[in-house]
PDB file of N, CA and C in Angstrom:
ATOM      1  N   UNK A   1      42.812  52.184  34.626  1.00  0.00           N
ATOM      2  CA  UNK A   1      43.521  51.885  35.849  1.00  0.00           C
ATOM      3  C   UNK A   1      44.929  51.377  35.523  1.00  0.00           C
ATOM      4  N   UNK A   2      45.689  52.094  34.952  1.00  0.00           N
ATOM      5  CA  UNK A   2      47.331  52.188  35.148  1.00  0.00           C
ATOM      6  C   UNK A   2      48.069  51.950  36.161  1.00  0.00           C
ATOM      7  N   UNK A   3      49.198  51.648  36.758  1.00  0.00           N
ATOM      8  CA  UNK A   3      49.979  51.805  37.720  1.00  0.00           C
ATOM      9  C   UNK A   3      51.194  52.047  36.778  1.00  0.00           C
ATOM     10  N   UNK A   4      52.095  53.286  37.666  1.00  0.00           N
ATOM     11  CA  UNK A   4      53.437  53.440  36.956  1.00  0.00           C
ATOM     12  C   UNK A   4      54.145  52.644  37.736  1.00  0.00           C
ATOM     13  N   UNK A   5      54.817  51.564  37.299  1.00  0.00           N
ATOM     14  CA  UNK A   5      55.431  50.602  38.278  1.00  0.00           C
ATOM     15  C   UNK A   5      57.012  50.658  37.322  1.00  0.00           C
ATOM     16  N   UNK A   6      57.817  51.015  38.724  1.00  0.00           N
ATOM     17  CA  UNK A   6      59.035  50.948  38.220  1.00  0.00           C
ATOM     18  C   UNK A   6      59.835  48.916  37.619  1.00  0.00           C
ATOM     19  N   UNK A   7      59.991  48.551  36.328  1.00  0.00           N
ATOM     20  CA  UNK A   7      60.250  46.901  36.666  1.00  0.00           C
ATOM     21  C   UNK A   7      61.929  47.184  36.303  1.00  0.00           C
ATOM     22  N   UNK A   8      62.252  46.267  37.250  1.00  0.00           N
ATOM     23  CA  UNK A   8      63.463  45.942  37.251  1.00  0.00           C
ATOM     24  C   UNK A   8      64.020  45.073  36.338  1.00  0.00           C
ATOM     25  N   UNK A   9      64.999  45.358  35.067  1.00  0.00           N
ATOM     26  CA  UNK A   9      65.598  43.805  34.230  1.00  0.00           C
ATOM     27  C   UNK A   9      66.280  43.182  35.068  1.00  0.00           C
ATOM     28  N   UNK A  10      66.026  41.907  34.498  1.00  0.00           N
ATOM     29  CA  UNK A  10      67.100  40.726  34.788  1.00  0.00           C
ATOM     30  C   UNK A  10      68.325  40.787  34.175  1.00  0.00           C
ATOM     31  N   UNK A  11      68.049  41.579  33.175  1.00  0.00           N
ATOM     32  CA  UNK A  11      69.695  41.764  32.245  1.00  0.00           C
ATOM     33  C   UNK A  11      69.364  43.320  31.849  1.00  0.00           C
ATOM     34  N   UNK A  12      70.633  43.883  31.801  1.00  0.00           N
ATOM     35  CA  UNK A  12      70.876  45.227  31.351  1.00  0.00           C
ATOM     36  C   UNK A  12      71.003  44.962  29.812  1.00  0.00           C
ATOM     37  N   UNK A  13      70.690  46.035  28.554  1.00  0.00           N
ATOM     38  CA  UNK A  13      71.077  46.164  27.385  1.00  0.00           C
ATOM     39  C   UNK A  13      72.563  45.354  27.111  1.00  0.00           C
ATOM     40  N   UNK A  14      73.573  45.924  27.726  1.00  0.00           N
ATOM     41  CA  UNK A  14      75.105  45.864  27.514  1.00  0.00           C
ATOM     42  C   UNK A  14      74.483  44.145  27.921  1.00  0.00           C
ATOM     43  N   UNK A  15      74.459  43.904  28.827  1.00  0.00           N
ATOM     44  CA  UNK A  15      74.507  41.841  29.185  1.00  0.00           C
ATOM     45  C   UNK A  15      74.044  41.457  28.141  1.00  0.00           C
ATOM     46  N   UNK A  16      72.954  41.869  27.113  1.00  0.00           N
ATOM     47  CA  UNK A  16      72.477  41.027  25.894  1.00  0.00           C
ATOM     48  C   UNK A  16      73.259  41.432  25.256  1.00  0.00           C
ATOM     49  N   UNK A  17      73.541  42.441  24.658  1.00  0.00           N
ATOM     50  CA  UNK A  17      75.065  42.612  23.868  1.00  0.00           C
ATOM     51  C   UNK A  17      75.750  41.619  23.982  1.00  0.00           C
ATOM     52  N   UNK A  18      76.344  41.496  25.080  1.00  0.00           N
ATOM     53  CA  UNK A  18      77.833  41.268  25.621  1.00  0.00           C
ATOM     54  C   UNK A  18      77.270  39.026  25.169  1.00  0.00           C
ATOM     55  N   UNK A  19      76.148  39.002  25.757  1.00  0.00           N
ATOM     56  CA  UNK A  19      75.654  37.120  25.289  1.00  0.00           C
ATOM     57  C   UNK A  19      75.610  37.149  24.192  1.00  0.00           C
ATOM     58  N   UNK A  20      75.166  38.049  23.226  1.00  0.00           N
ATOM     59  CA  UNK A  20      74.695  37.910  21.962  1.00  0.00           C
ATOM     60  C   UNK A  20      75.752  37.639  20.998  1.00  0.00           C
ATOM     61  N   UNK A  21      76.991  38.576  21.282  1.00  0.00           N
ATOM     62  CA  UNK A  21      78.207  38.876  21.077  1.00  0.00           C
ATOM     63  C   UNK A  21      78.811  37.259  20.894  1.00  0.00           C
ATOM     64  N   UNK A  22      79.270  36.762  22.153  1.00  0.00           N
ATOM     65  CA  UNK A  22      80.173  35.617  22.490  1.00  0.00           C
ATOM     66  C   UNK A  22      78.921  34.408  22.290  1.00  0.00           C
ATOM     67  N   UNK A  23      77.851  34.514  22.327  1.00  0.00           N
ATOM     68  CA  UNK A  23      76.941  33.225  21.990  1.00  0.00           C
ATOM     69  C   UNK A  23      76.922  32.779  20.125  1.00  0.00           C
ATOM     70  N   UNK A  24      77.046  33.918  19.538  1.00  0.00           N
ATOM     71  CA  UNK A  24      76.964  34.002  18.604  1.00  0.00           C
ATOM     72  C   UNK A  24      78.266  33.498  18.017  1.00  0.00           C
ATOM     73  N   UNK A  25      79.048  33.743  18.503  1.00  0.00           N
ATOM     74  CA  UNK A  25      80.759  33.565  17.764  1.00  0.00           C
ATOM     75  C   UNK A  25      80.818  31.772  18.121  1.00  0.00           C
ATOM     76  N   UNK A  26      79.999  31.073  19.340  1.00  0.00           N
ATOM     77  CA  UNK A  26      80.624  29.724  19.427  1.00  0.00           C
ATOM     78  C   UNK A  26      79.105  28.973  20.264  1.00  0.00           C
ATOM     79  N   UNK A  27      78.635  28.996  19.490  1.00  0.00           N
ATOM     80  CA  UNK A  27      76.770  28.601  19.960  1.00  0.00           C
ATOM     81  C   UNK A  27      76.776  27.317  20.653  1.00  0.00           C
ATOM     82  N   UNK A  28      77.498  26.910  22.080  1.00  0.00           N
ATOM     83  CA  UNK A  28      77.491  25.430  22.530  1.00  0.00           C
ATOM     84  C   UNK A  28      76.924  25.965  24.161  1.00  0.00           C
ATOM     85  N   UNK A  29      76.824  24.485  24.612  1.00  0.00           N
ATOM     86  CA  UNK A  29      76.172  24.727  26.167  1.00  0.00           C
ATOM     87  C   UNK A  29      77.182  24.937  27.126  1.00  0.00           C
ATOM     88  N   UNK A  30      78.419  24.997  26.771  1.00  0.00           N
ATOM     89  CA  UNK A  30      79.830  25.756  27.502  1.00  0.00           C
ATOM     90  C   UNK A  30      80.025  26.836  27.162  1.00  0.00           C
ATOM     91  N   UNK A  31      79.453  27.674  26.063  1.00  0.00           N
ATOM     92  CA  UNK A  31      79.663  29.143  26.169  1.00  0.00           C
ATOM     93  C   UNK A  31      78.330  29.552  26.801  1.00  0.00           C
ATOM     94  N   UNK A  32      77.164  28.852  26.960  1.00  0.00           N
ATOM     95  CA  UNK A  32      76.076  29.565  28.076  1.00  0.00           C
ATOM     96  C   UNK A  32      76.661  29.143  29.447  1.00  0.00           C
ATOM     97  N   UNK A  33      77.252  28.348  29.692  1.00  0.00           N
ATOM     98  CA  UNK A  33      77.951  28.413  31.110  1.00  0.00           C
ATOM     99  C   UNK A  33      78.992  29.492  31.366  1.00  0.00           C
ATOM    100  N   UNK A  34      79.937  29.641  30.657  1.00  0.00           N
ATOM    101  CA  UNK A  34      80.603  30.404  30.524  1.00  0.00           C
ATOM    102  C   UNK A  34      80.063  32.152  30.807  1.00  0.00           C
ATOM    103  N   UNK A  35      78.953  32.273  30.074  1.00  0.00           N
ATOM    104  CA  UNK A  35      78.431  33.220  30.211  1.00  0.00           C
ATOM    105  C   UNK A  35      77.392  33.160  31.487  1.00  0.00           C
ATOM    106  N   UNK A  36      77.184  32.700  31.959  1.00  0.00           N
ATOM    107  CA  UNK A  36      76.163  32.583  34.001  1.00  0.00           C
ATOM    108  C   UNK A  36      77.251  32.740  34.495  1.00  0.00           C
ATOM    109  N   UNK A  37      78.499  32.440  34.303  1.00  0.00           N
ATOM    110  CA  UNK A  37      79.457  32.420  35.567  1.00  0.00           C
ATOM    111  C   UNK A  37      80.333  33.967  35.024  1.00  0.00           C
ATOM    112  N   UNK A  38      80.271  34.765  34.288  1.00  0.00           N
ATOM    113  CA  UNK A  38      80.648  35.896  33.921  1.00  0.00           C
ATOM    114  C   UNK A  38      79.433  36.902  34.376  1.00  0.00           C
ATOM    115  N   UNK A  39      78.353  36.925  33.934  1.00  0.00           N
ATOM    116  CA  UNK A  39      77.531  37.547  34.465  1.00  0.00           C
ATOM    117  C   UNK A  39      76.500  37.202  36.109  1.00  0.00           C
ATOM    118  N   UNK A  40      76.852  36.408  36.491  1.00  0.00           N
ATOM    119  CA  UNK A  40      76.519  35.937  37.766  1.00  0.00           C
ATOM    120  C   UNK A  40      75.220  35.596  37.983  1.00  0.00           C
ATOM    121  N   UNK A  41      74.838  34.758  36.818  1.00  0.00           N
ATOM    122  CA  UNK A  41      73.438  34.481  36.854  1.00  0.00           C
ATOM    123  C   UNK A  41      73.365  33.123  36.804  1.00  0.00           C
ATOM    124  N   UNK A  42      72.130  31.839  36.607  1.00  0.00           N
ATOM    125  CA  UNK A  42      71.743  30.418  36.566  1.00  0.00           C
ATOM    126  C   UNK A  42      71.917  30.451  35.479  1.00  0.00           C
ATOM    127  N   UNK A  43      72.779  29.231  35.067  1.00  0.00           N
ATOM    128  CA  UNK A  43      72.754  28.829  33.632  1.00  0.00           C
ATOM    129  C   UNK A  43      71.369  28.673  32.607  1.00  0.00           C
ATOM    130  N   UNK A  44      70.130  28.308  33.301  1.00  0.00           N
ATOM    131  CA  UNK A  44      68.812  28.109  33.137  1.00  0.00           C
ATOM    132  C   UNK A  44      68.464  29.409  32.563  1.00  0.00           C
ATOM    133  N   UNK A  45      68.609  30.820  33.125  1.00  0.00           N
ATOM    134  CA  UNK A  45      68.510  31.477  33.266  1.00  0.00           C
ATOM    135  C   UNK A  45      69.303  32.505  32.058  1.00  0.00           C
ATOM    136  N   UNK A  46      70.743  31.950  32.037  1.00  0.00           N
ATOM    137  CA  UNK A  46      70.332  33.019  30.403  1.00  0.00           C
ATOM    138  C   UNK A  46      70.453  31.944  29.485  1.00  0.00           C
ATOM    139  N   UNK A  47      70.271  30.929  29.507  1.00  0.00           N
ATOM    140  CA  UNK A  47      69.569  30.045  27.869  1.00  0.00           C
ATOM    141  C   UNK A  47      68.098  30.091  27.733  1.00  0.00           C
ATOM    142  N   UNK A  48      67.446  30.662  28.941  1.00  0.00           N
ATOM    143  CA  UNK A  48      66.212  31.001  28.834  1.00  0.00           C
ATOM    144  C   UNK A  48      66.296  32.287  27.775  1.00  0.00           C
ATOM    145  N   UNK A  49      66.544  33.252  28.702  1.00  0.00           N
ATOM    146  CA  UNK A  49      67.500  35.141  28.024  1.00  0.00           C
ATOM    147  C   UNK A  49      67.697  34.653  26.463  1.00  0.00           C
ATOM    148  N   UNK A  50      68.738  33.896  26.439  1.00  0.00           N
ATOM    149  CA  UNK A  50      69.338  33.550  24.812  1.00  0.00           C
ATOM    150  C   UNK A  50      68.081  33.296  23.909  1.00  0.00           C
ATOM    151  N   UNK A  51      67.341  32.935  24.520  1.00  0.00           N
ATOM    152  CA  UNK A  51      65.865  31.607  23.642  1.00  0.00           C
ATOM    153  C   UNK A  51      64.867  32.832  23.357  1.00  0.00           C
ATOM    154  N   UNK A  52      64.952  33.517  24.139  1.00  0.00           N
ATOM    155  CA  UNK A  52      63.870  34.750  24.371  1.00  0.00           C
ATOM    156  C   UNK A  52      64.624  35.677  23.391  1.00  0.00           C
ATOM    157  N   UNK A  53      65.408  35.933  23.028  1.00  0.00           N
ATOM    158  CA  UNK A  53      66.367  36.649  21.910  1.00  0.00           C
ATOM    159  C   UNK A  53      66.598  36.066  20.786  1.00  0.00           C
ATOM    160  N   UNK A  54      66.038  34.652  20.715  1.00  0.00           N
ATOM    161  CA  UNK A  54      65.864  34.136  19.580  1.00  0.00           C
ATOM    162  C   UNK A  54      67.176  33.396  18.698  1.00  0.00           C
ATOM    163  N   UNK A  55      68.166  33.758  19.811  1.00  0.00           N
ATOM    164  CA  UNK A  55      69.342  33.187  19.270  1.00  0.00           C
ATOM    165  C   UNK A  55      69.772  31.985  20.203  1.00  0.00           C
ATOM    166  N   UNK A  56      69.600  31.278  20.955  1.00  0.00           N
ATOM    167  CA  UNK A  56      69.670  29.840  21.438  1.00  0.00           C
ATOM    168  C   UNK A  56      69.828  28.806  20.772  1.00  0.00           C
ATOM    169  N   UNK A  57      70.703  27.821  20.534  1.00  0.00           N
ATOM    170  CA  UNK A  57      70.475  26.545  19.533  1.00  0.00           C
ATOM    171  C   UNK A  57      70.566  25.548  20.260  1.00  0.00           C
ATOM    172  N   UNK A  58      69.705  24.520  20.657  1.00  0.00           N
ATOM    173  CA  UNK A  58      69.880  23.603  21.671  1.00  0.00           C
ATOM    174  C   UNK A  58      70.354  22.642  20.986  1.00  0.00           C
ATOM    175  N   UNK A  59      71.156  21.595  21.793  1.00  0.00           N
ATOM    176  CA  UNK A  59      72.392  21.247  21.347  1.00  0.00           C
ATOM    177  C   UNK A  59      71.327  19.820  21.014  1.00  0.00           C
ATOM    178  N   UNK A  60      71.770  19.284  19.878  1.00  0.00           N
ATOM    179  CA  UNK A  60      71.439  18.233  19.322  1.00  0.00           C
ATOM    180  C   UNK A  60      71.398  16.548  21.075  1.00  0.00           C
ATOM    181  N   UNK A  61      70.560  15.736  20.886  1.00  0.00           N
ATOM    182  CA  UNK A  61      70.358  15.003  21.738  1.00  0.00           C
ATOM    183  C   UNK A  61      71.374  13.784  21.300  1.00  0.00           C
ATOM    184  N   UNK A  62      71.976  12.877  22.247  1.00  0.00           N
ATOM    185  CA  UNK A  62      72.929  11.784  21.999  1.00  0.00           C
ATOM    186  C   UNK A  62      72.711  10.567  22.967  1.00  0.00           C
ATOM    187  N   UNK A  63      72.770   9.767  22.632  1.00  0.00           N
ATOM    188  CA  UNK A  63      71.923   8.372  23.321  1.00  0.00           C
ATOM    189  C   UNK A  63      73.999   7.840  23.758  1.00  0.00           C
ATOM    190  N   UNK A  64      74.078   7.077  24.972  1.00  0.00           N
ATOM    191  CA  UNK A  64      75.326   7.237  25.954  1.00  0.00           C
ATOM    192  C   UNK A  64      76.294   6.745  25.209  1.00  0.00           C
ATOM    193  N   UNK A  65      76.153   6.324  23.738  1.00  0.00           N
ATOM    194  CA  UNK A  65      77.084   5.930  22.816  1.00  0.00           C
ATOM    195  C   UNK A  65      77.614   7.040  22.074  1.00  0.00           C
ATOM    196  N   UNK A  66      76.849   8.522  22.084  1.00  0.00           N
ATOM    197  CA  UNK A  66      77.524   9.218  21.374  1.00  0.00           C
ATOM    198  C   UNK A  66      76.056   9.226  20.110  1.00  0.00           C
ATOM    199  N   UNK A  67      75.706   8.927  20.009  1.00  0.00           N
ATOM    200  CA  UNK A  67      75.380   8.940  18.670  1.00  0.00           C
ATOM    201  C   UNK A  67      74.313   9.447  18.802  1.00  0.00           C
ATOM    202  N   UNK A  68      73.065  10.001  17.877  1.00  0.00           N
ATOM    203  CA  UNK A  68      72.511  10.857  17.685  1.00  0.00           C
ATOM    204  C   UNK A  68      70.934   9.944  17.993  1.00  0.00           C
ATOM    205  N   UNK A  69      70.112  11.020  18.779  1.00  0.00           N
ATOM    206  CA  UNK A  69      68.785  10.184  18.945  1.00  0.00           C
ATOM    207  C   UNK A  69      67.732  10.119  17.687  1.00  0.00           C
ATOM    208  N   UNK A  70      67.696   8.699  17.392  1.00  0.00           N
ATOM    209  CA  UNK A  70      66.119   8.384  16.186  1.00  0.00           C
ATOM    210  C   UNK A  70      65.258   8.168  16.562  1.00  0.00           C
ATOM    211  N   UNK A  71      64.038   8.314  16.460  1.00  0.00           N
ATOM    212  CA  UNK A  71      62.704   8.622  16.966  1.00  0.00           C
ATOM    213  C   UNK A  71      62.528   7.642  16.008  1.00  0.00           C
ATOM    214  N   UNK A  72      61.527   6.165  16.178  1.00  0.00           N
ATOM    215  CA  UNK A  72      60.768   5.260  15.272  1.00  0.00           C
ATOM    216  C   UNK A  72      60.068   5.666  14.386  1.00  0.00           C
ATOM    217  N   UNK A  73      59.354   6.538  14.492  1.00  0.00           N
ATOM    218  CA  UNK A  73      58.342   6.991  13.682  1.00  0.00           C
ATOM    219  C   UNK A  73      59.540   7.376  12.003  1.00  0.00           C
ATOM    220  N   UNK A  74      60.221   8.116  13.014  1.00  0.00           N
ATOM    221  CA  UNK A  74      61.646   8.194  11.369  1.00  0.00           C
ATOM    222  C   UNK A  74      62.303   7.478  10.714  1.00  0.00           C
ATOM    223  N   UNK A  75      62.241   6.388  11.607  1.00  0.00           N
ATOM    224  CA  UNK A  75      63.152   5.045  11.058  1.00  0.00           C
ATOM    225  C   UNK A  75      61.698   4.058   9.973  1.00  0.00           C
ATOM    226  N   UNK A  76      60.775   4.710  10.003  1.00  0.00           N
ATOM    227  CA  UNK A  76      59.550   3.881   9.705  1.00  0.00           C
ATOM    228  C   UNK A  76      59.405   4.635   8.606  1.00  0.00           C
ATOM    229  N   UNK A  77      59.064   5.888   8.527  1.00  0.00           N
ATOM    230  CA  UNK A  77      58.731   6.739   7.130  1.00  0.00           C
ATOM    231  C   UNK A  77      60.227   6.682   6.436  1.00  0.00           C
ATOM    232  N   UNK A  78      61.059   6.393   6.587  1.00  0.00           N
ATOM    233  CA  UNK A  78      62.308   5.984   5.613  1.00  0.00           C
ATOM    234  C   UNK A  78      61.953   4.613   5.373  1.00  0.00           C
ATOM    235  N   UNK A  79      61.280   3.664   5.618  1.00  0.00           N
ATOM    236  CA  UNK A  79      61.118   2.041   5.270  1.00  0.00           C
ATOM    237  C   UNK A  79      59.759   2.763   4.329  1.00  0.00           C
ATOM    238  N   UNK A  80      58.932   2.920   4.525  1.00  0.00           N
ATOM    239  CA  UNK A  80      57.668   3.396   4.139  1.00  0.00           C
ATOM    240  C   UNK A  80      58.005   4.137   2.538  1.00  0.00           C
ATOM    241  N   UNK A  81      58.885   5.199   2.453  1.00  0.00           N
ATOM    242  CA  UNK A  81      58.896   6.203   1.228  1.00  0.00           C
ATOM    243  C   UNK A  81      59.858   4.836   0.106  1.00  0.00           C
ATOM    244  N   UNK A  82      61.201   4.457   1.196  1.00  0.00           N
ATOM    245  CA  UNK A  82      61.459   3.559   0.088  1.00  0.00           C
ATOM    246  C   UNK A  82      61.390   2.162  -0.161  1.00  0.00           C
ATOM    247  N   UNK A  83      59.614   1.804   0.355  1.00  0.00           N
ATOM    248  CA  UNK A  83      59.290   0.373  -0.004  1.00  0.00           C
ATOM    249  C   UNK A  83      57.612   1.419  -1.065  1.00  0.00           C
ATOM    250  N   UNK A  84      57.335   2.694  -0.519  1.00  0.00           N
ATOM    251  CA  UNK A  84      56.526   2.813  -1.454  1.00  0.00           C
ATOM    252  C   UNK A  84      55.059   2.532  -0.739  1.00  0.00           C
ATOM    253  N   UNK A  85      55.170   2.527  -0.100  1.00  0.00           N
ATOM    254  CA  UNK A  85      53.405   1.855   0.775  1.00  0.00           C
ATOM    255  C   UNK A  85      53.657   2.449   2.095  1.00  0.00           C
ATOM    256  N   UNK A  86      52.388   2.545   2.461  1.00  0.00           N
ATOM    257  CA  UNK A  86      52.281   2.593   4.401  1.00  0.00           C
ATOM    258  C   UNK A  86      51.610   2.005   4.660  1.00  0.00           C
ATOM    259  N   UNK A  87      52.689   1.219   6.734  1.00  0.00           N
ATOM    260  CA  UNK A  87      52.247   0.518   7.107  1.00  0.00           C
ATOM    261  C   UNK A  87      52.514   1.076   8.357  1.00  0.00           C
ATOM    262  N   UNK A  88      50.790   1.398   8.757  1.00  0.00           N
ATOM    263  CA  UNK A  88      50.325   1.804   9.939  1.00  0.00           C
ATOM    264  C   UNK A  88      50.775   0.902  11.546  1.00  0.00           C
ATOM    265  N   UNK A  89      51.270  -0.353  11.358  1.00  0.00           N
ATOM    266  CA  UNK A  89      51.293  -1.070  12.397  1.00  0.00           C
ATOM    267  C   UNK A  89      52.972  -1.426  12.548  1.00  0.00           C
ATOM    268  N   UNK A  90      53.323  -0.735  11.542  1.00  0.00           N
ATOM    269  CA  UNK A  90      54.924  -0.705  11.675  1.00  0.00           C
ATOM    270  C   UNK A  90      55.583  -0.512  12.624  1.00  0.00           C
ATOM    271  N   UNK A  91      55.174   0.592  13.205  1.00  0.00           N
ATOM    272  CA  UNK A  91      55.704   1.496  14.220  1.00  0.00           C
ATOM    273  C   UNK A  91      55.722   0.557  15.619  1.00  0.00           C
ATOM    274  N   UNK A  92      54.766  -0.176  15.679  1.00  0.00           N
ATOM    275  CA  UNK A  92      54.275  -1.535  17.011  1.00  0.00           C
ATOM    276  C   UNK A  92      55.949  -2.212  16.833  1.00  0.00           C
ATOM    277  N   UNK A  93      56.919  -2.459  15.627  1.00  0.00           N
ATOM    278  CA  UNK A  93      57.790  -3.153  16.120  1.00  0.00           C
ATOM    279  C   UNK A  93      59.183  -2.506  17.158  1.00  0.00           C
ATOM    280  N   UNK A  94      60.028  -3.357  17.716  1.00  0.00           N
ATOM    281  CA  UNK A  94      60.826  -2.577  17.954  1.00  0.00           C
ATOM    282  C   UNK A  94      61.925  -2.278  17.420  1.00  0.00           C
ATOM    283  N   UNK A  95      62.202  -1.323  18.224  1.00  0.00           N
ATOM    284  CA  UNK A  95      63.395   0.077  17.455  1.00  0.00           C
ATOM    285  C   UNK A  95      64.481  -1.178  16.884  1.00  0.00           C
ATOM    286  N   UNK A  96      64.953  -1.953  17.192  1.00  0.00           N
ATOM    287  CA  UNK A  96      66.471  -2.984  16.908  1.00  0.00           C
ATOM    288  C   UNK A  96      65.587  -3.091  15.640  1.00  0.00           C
ATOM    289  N   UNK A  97      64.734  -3.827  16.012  1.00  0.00           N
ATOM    290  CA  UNK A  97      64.091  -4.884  14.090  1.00  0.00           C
ATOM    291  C   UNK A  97      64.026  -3.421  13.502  1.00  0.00           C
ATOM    292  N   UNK A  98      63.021  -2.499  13.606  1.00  0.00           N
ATOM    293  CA  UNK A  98      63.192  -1.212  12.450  1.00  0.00           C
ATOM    294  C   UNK A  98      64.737  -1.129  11.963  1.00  0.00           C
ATOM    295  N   UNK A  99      65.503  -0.977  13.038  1.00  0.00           N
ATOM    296  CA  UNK A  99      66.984  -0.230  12.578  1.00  0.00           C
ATOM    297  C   UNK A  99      67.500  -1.158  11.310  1.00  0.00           C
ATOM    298  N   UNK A 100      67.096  -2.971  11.512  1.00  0.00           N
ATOM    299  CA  UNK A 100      67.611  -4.038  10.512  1.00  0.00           C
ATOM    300  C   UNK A 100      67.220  -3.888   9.817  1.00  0.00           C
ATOM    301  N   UNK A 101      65.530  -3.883   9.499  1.00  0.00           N
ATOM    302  CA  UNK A 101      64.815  -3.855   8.828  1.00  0.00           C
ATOM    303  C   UNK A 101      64.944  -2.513   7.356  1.00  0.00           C
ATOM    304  N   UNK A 102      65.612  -1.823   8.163  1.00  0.00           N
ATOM    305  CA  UNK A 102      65.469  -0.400   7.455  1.00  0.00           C
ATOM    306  C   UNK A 102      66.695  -0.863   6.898  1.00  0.00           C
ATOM    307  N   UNK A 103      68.028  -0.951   7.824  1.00  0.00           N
ATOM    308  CA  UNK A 103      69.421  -1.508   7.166  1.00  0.00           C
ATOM    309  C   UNK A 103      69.247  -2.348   5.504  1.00  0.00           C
ATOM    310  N   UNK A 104      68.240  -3.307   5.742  1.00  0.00           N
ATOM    311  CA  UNK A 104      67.638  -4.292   4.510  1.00  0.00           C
ATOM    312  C   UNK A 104      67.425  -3.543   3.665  1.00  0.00           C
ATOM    313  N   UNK A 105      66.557  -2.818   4.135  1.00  0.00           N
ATOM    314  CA  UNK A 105      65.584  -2.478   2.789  1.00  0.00           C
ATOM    315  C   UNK A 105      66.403  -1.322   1.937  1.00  0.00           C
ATOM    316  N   UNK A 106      66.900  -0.437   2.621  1.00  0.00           N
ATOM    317  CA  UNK A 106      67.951   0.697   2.130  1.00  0.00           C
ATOM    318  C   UNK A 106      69.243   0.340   1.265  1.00  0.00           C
ATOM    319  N   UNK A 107      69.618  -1.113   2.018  1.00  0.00           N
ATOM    320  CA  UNK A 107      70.830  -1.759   1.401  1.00  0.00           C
ATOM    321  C   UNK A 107      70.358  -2.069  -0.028  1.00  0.00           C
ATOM    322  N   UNK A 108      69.283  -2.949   0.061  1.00  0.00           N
ATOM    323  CA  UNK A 108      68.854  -3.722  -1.134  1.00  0.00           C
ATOM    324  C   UNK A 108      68.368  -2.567  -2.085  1.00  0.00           C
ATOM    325  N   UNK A 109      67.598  -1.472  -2.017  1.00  0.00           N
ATOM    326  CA  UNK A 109      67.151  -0.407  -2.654  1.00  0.00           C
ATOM    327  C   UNK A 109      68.694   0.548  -3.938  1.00  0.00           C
ATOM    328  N   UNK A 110      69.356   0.445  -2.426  1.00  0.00           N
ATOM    329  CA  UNK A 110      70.779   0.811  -3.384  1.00  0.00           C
ATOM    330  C   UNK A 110      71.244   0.373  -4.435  1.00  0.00           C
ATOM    331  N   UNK A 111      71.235  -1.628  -4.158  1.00  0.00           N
ATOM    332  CA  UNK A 111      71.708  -2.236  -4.644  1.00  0.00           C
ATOM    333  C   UNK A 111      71.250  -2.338  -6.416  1.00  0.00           C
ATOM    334  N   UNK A 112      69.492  -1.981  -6.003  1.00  0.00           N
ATOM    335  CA  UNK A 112      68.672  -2.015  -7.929  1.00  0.00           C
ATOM    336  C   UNK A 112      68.655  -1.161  -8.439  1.00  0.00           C
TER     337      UNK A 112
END
């Protein structure tokens, strides 16, 4: 039980060209805007397209200072590899004491 069903793309050949083309030359979330408002589509919509083509790079995450997001668990296995032991209940402190804590231990590690 087949049906020949005609499907309609959301993008023609030439439109993935044409994203693949200019996504590729400057991979930021202003050349996928750039590209919805050239091809007249939701921005959602071709970083979806881009992701599905395998060429999408989502743009790194930044906490309102600019600076780059750390996940505890990372700030903990860097205290962990260079104190040499694991400590399962580490992770219970918070992110400020890890960040010192790690500051310490990394400083002093350098230092021997």
């Amino acid at each position: 039980m087949t049906k020949d069903v005609d499907v309609v793309k959301n993008y023609t050949d030439d439109m993935m060209e044409r994203m693949e083309q200019v996504y590729s030359a400057n991979p930021t979330r202003a050349t996928a805007e750039e590209l919805a408002e050239e091809l007249d589509k939701p921005v959602r919509s071709v970083i979806a397209k881009l992701s599905s083509m395998g060429i999408y790079k989502a743009q790194a995450r930044m906490t309102k200072t600019g600076a780059p997001i750390v996940r505890k668990a990372d700030i903990v296995d860097q205290i962990e590899n260079a104190l040499g032991t694991e400590m399962p209940t580490l992770a219970k402190a918070s992110k400020i004491d890890l960040l010192i804590l790690k500051e310490k231990v990394l400083g002093a590690a350098v230092l021997s």
